[in-house]
C-alpha atoms as a PDB file:
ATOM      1  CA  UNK A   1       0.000   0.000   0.000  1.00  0.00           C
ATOM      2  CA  UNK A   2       1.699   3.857  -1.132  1.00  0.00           C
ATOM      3  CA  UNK A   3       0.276   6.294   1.193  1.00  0.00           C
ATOM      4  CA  UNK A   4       1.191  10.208   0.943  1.00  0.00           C
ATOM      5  CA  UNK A   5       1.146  12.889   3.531  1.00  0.00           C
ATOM      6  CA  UNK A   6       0.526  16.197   3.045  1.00  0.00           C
ATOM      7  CA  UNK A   7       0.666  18.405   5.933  1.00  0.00           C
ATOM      8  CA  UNK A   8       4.102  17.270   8.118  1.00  0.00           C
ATOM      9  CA  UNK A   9       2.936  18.510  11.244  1.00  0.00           C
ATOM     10  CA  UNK A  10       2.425  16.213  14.340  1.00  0.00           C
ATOM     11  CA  UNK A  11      -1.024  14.632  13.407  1.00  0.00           C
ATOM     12  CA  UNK A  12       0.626  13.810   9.438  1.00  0.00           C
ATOM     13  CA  UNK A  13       4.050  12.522  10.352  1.00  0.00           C
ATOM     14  CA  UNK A  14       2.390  10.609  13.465  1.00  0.00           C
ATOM     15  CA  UNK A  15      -0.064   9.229  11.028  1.00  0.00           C
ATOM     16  CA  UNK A  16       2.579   8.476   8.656  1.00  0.00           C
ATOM     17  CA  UNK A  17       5.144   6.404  11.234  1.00  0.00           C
ATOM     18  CA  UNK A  18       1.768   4.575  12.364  1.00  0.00           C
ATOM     19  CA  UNK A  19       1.078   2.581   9.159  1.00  0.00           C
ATOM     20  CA  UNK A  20       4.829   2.692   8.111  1.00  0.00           C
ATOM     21  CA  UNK A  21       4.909   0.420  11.059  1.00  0.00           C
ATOM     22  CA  UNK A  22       2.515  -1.483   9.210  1.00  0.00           C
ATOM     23  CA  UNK A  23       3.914  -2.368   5.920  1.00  0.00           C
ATOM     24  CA  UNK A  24       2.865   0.825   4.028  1.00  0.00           C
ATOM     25  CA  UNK A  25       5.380   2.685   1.483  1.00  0.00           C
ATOM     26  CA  UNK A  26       5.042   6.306   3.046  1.00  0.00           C
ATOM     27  CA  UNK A  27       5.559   9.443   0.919  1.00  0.00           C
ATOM     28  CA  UNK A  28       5.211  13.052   2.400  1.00  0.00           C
ATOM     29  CA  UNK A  29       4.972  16.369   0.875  1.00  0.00           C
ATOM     30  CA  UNK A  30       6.456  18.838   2.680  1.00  0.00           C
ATOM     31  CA  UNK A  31       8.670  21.901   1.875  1.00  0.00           C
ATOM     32  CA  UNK A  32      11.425  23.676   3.559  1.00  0.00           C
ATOM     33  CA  UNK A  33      13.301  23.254   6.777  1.00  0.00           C
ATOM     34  CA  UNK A  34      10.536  20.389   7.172  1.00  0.00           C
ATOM     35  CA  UNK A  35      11.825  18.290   4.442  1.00  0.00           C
ATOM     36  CA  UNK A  36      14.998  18.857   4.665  1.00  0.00           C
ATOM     37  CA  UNK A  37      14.737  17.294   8.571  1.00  0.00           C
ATOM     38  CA  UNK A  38      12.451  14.455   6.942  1.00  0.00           C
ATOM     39  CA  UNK A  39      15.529  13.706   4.553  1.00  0.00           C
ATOM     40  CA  UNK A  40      18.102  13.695   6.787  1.00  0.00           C
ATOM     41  CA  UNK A  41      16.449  11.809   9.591  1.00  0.00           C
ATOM     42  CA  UNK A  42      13.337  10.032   8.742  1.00  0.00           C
ATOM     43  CA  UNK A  43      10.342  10.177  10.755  1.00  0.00           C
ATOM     44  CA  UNK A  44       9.635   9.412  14.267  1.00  0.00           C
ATOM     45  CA  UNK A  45       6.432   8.694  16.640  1.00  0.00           C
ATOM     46  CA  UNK A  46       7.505   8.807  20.113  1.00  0.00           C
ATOM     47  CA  UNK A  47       4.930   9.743  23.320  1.00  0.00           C
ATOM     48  CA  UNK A  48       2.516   7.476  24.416  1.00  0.00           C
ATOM     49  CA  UNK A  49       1.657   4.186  22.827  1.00  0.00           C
ATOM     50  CA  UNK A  50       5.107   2.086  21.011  1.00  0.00           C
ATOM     51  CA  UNK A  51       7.496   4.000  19.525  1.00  0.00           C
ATOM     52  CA  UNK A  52       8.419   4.071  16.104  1.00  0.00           C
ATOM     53  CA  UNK A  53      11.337   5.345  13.951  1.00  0.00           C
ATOM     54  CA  UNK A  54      11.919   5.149  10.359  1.00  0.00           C
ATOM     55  CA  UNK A  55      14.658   6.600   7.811  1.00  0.00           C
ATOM     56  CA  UNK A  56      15.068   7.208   4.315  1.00  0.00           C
ATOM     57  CA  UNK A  57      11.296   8.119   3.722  1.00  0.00           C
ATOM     58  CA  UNK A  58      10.354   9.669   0.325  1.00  0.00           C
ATOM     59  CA  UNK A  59       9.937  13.468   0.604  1.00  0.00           C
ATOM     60  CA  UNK A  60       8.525  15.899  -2.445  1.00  0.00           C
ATOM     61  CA  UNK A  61       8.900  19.333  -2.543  1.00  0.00           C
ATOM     62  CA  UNK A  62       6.600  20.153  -5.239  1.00  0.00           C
ATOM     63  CA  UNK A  63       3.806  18.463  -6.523  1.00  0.00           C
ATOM     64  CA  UNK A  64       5.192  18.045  -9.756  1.00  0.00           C
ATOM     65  CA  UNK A  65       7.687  15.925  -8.290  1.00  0.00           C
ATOM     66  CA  UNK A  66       5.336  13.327  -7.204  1.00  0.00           C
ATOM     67  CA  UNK A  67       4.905  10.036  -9.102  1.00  0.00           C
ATOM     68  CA  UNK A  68       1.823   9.118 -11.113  1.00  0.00           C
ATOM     69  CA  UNK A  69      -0.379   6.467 -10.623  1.00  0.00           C
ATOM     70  CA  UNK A  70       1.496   5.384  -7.130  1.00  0.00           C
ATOM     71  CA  UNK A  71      -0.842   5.927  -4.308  1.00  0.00           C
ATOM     72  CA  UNK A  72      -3.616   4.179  -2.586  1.00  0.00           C
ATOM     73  CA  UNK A  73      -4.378   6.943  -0.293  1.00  0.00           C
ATOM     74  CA  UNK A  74      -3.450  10.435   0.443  1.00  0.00           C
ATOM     75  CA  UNK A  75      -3.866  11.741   3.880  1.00  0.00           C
ATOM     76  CA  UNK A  76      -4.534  15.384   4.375  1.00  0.00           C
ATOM     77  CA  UNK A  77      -3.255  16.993   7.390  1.00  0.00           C
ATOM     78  CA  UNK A  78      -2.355  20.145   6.722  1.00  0.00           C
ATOM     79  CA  UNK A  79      -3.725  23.027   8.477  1.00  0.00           C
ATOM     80  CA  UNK A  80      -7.017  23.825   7.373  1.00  0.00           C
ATOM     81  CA  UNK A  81      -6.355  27.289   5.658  1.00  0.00           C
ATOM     82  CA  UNK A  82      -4.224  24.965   3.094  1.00  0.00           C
ATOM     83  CA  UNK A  83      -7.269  23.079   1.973  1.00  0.00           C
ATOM     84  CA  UNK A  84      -8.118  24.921  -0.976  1.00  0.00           C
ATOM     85  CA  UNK A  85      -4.433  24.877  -2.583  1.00  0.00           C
ATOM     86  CA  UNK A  86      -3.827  21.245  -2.282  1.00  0.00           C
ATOM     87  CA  UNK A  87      -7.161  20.568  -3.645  1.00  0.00           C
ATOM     88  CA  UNK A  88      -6.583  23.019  -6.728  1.00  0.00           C
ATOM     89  CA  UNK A  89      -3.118  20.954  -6.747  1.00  0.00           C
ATOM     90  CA  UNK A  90      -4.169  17.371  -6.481  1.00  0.00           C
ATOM     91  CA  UNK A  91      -7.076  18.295  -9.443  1.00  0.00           C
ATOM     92  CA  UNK A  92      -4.181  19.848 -11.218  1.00  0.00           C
ATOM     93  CA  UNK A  93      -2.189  16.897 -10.548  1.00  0.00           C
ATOM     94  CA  UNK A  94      -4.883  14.173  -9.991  1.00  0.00           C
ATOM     95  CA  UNK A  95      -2.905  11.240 -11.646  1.00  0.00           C
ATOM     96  CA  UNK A  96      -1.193  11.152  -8.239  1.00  0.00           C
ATOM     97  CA  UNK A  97      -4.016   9.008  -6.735  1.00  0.00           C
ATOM     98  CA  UNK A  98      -4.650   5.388  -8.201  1.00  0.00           C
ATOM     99  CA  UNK A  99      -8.132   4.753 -10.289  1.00  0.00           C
ATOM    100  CA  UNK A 100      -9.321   3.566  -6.894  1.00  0.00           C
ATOM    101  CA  UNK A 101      -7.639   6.282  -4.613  1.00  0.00           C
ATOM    102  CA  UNK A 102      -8.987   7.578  -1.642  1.00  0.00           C
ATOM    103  CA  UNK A 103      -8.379  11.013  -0.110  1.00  0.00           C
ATOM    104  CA  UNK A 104      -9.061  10.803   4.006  1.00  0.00           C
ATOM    105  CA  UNK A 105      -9.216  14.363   5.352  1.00  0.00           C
ATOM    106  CA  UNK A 106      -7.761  14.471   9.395  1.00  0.00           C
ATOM    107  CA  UNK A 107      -7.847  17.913  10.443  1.00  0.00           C
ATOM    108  CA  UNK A 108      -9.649  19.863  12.827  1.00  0.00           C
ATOM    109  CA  UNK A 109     -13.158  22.130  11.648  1.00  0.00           C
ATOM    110  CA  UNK A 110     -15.728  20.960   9.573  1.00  0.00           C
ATOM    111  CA  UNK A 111     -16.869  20.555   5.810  1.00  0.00           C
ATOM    112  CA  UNK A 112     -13.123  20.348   4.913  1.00  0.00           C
ATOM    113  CA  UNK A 113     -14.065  17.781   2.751  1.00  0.00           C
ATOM    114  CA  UNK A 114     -16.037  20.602   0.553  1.00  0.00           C
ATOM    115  CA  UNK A 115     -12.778  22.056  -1.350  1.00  0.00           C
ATOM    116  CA  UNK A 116     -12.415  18.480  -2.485  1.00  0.00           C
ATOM    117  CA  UNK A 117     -15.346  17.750  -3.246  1.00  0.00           C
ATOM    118  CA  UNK A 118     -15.259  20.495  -6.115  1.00  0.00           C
ATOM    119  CA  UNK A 119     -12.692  18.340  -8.008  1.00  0.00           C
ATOM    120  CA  UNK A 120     -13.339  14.603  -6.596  1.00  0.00           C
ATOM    121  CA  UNK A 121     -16.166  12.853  -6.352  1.00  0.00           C
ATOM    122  CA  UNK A 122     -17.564  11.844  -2.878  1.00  0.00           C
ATOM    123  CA  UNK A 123     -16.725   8.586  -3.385  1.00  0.00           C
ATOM    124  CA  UNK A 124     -12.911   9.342  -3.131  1.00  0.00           C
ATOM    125  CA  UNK A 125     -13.088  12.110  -0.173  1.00  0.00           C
ATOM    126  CA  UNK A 126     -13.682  10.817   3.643  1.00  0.00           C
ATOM    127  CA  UNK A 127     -13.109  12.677   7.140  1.00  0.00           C
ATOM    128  CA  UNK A 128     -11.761  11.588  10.353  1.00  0.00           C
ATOM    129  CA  UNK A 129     -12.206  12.650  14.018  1.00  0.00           C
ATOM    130  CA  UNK A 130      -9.503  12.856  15.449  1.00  0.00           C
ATOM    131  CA  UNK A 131      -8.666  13.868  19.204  1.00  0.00           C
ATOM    132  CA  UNK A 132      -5.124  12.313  20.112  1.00  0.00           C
ATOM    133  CA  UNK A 133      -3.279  15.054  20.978  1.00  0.00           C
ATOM    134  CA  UNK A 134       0.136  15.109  18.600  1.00  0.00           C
ATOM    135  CA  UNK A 135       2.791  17.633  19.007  1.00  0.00           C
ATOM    136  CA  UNK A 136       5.898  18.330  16.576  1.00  0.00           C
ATOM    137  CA  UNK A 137       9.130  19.087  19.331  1.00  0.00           C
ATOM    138  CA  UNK A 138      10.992  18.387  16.428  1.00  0.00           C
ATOM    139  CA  UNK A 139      10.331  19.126  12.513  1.00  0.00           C
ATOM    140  CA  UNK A 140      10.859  15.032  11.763  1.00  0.00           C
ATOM    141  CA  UNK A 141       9.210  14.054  15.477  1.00  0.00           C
ATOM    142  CA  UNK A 142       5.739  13.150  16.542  1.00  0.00           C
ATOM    143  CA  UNK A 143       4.711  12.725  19.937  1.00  0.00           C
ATOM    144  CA  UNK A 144       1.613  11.403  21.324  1.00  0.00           C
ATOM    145  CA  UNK A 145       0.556  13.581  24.298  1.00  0.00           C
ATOM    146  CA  UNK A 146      -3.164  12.395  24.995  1.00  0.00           C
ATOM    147  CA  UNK A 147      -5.227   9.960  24.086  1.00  0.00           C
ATOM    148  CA  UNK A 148      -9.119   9.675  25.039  1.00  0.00           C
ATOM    149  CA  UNK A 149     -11.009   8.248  22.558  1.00  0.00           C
ATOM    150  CA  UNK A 150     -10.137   6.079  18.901  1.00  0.00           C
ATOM    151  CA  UNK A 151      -9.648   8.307  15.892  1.00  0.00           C
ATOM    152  CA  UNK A 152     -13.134   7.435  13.784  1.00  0.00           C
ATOM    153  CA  UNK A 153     -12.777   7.541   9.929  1.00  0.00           C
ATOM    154  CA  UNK A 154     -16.447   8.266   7.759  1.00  0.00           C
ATOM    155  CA  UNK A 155     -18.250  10.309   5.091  1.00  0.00           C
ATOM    156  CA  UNK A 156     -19.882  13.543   5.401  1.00  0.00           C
ATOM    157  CA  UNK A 157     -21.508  12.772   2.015  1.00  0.00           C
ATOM    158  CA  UNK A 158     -23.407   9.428   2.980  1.00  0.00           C
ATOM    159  CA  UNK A 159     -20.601   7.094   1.530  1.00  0.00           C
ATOM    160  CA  UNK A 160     -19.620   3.554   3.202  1.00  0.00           C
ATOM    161  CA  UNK A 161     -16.294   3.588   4.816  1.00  0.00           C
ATOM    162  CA  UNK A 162     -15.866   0.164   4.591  1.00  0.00           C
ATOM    163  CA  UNK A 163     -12.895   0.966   1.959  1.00  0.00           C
ATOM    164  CA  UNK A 164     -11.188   2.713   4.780  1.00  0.00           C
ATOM    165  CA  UNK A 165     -11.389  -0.622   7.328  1.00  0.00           C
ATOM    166  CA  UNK A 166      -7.468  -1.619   6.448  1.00  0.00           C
ATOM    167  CA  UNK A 167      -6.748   1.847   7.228  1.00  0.00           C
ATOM    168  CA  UNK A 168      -8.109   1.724  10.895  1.00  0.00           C
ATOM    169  CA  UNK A 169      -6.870  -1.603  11.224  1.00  0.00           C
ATOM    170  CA  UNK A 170      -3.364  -0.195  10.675  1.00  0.00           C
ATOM    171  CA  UNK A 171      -3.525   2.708  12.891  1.00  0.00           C
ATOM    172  CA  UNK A 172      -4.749   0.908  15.778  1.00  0.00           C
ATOM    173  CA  UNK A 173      -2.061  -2.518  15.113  1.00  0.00           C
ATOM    174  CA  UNK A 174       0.409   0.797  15.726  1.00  0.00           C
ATOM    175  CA  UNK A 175      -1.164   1.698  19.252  1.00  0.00           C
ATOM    176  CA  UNK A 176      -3.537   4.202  18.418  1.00  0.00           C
ATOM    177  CA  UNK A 177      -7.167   2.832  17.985  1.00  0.00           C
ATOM    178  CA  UNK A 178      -9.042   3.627  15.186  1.00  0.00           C
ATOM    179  CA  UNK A 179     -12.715   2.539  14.019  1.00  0.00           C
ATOM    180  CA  UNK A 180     -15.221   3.443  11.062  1.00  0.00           C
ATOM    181  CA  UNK A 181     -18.179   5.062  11.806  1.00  0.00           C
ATOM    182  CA  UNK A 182     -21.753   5.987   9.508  1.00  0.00           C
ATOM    183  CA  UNK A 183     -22.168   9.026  11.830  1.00  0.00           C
ATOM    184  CA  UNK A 184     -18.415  11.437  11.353  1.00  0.00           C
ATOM    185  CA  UNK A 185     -20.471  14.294  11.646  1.00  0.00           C
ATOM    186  CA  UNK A 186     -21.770  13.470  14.877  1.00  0.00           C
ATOM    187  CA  UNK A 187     -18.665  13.130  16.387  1.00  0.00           C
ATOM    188  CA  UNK A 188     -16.730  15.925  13.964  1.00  0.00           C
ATOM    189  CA  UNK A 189     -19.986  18.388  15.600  1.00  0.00           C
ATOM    190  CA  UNK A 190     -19.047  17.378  19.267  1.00  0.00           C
ATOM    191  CA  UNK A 191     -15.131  18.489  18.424  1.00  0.00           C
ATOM    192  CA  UNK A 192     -16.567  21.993  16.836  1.00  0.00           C
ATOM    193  CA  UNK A 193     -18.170  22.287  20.493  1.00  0.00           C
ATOM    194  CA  UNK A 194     -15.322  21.939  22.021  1.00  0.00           C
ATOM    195  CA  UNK A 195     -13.008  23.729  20.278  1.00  0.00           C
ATOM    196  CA  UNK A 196     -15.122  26.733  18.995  1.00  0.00           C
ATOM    197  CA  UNK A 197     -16.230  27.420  22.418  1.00  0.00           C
ATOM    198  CA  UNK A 198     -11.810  27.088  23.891  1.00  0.00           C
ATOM    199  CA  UNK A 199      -9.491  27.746  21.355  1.00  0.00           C
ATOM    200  CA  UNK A 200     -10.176  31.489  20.131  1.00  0.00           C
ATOM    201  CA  UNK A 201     -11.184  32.468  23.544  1.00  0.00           C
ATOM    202  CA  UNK A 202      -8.280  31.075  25.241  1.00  0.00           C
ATOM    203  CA  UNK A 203      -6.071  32.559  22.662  1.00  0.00           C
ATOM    204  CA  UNK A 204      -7.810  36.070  22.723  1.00  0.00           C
ATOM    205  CA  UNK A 205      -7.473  35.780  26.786  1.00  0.00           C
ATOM    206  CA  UNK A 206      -3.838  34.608  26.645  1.00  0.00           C
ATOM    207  CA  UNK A 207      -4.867  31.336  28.836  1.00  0.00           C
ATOM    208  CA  UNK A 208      -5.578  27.883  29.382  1.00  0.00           C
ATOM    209  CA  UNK A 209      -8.456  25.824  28.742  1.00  0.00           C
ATOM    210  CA  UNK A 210      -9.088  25.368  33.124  1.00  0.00           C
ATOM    211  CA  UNK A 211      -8.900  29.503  33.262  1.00  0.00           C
ATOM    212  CA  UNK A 212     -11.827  29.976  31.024  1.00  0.00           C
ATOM    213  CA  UNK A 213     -14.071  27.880  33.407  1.00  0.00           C
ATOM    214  CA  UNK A 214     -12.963  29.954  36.028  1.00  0.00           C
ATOM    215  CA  UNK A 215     -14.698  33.389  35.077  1.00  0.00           C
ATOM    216  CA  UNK A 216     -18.266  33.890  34.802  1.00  0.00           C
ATOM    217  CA  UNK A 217     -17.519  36.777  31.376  1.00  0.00           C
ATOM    218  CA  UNK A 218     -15.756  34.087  30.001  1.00  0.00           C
ATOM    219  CA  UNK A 219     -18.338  31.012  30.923  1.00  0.00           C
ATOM    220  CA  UNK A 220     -21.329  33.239  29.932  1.00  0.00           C
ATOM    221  CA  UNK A 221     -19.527  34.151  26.211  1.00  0.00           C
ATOM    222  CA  UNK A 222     -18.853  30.157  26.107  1.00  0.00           C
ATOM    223  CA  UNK A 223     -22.275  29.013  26.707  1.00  0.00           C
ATOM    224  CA  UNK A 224     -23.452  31.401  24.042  1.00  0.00           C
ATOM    225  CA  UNK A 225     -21.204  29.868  21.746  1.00  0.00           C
ATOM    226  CA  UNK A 226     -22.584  26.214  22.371  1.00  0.00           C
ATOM    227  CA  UNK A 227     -26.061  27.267  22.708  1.00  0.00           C
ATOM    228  CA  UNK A 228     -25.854  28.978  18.933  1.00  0.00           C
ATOM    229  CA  UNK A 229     -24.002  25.957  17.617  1.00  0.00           C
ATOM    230  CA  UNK A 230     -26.506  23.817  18.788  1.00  0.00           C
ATOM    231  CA  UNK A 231     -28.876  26.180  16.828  1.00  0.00           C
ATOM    232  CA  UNK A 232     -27.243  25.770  13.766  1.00  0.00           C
ATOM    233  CA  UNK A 233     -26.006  22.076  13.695  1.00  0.00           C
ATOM    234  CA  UNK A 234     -30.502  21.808  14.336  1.00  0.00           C
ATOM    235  CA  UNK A 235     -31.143  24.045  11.425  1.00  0.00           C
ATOM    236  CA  UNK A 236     -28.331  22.440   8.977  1.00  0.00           C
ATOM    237  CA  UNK A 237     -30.102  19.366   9.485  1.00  0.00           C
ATOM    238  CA  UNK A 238     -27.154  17.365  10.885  1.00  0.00           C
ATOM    239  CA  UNK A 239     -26.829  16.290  14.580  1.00  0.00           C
ATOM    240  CA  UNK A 240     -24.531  15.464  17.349  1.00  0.00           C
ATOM    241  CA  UNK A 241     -24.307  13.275  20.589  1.00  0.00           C
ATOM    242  CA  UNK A 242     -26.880  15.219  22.831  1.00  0.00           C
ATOM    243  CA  UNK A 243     -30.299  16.102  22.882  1.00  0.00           C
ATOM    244  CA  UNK A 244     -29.890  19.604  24.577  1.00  0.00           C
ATOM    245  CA  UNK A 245     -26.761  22.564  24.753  1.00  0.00           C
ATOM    246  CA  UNK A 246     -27.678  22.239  28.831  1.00  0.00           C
ATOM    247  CA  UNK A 247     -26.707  18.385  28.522  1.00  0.00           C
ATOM    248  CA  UNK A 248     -23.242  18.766  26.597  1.00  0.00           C
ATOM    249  CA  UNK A 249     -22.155  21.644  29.070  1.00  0.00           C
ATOM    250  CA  UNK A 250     -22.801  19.698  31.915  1.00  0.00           C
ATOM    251  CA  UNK A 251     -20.228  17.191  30.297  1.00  0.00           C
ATOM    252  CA  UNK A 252     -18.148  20.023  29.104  1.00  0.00           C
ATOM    253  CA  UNK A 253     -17.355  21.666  32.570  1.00  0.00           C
ATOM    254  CA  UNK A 254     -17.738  18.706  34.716  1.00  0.00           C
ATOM    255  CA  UNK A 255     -14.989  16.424  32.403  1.00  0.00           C
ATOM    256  CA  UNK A 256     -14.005  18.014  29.102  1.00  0.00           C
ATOM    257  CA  UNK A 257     -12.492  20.992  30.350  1.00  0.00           C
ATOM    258  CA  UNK A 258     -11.317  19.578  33.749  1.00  0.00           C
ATOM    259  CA  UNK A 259      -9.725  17.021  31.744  1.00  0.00           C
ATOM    260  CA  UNK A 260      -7.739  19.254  29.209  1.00  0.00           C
ATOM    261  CA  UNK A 261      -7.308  22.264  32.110  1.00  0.00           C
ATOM    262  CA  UNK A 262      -3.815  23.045  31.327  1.00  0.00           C
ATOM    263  CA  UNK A 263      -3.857  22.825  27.401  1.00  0.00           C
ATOM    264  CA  UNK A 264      -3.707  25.878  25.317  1.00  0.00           C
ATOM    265  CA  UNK A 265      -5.026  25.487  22.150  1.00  0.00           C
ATOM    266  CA  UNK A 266      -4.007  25.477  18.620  1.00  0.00           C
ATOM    267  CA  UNK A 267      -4.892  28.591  17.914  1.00  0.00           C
ATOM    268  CA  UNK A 268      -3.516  30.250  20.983  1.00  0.00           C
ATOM    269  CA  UNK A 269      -0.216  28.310  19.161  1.00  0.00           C
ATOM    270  CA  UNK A 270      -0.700  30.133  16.238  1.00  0.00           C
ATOM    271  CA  UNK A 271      -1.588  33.339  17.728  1.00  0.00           C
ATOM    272  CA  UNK A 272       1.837  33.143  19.792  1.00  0.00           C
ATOM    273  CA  UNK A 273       3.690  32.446  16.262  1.00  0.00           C
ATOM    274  CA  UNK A 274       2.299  34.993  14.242  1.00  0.00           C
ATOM    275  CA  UNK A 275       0.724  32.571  11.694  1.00  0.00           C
ATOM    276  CA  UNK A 276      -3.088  32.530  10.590  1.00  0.00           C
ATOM    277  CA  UNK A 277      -5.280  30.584  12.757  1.00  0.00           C
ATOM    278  CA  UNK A 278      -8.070  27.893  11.576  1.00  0.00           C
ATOM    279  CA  UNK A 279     -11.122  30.136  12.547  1.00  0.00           C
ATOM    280  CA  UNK A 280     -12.588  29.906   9.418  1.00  0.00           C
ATOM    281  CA  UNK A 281     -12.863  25.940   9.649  1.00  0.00           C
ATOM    282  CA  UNK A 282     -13.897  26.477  13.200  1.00  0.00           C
ATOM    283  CA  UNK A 283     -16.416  29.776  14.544  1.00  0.00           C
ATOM    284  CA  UNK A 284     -15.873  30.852  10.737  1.00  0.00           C
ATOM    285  CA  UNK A 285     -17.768  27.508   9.658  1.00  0.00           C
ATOM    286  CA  UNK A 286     -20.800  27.848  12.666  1.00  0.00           C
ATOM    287  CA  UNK A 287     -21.096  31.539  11.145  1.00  0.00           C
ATOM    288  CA  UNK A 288     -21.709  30.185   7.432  1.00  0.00           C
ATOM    289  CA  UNK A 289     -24.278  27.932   8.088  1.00  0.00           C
ATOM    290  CA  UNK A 290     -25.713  30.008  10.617  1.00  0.00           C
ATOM    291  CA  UNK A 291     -25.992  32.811   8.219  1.00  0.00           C
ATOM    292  CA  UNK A 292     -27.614  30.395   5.772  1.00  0.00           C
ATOM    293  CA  UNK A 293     -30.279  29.349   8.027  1.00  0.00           C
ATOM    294  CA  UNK A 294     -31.377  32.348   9.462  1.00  0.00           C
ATOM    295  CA  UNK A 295     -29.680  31.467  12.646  1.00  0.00           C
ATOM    296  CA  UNK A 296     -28.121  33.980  15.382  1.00  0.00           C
ATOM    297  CA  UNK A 297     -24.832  33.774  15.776  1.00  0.00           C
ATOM    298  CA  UNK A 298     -23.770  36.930  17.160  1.00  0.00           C
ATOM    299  CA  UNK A 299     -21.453  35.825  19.575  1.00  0.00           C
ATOM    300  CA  UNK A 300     -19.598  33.302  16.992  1.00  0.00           C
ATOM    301  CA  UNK A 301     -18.963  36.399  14.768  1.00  0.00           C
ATOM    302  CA  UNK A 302     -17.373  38.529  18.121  1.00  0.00           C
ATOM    303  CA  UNK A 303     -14.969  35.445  18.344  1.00  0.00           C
ATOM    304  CA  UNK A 304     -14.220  35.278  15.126  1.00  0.00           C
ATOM    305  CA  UNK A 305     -14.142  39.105  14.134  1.00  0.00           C
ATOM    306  CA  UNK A 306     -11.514  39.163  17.118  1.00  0.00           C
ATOM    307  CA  UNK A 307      -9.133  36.537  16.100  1.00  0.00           C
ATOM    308  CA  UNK A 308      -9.227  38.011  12.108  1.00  0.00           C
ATOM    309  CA  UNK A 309      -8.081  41.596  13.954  1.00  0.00           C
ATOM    310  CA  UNK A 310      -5.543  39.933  15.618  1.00  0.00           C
ATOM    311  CA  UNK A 311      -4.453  38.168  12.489  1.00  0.00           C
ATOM    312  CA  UNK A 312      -4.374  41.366  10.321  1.00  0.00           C
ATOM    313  CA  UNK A 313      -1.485  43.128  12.293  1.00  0.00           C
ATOM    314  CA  UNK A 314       0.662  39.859  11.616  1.00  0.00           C
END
């Protein structure tokens, strides 16, 4: 089985050293200082779970550069504000992918599978959840920092992922469990929760996760978030793992948070580096389909108005 990577940050090259243990020929796209540590030392998963560590792995610098008709898969796990580049790219370039390729989308947001769905047809293009945490302490170097619940590969178009069962089976022979599921948007909805209601706050605020809990400005602009995402997942016509916003806060401050108390997010990450964030695939998403359903979202488009005037002085 040829896999490719593209996006070399923690989740791709962790991804990439867990079915390399496997058997699979493992190609990654990456540019820059990235590649060149890829080249020179291989990939590595270390953290929780075995550790793995391979050399000589195939890197391309350009997608020109990447062989035809060679892969079985290509995993996307770049961050989201990539998406519509490498899907312009891989169209451009679509001989990359076998007749029967598969593109499997793990990255944080949702509808990322819409920029490749304009050039692929929904047959090819699945999504994963995906909450291990990975981290990059070095440019060839993934570590596993958390683990709470399998990484869960499906469609957001109705497709079966049966295709993608020796895909799971390979992650979780590696250590890190991984199942199919009919219902990814369930569980890709319960993520957006999460992480619309932490990461742009947090990284506004200049704290942790735990600190947010702790103020009642910050808990009250929180459970307007969830309560107008819960709106609009009702009015999109999908659906997620509880009946009622009450019902998924009472989970969210009595073991999400508490669980996750010292994490900063992501985006406080990117904030700190001076890099765009993934609002857009996150608050920006809840705004779209809010706006298309007639739904308030007022305090989504604060958030998100916020993190774009932080992002403009960069």
């Amino acid at each position: 089985m040829n896999i490719l990577i593209i996006g070399a940050g923690g989740v791709g090259i962790g991804l990439g050293a867990s079915v390399k243990s496997q058997g699979a020929n493992v190609s990654i796209y990456a540019r820059g200082e990235t590649a060149k540590a890829i080249k020179e030392n291989g990939i590595k998963r270390c953290g929780l779970f075995t550790h793995y560590e391979f050399g000589e792995i195939p890197v391309y610098e350009s997608y020109g550069e990447i062989p035809k008709n060679e892969f079985d898969y290509i995993f996307i796990s770049s961050k989201t504000t990539a998406n519509e580049d490498i899907a312009q790219n891989l169209n451009e370039q679509r001989d990359i992918l076998k007749d029967d390729g598969k593109i499997i989308i793990f990255q944080n947001g949702f509808g990322n599978d819409e920029a490749y769905l304009k050039y692929f047809p929904k047959s090819k293009v699945f999504s994963a959840r995906v909450i291990t945490g990975f981290t990059r302490p070095e440019r060839y170097i993934s570590e596993v920092t958390v683990y709470t619940e399998p990484i869960l590969i499906g469609s957001l178009q109705g497709e079966d992922p049966k295709e993608m069962q020796e895909i799971a089976d390979m992650i979780t022979e590696s250590g890190i469990k991984c199942e199919l599921t009919d219902e990814v948007d369930k569980y890709l909805w319960a993520k957006m929760l999460y992480n619309c209601a932490l990461n742009p706050l947090g990284a506004i605020l200049n704290v942790n996760y735990g600190k947010l809990t702790e103020n009642e400005y910050t808990k009250e602009l929180m459970n307007s978030i969830i309560d107008e995402i819960f709106e609009v997942i009702k009015a999109s016509g999908y659906s997620t793992l509880w009946s009622t916003s009450d019902e998924y806060k009472e989970l969210f401050y009595n073991k999400l948070v508490p669980d996750t108390y010292e994490h900063y997010s992501s985006t406080h990450q990117d904030i700190q580096r001076k890099i765009k964030t993934e609002i857009d695939s996150l608050n920006g998403k809840v705004i779209e389909l809010g706006e298309r359903n007639n739904v308030d979202v007022s305090t989504n488009k604060i958030i998100y108005n916020l993190i774009k005037s932080i992002e403009s002085y960069f």
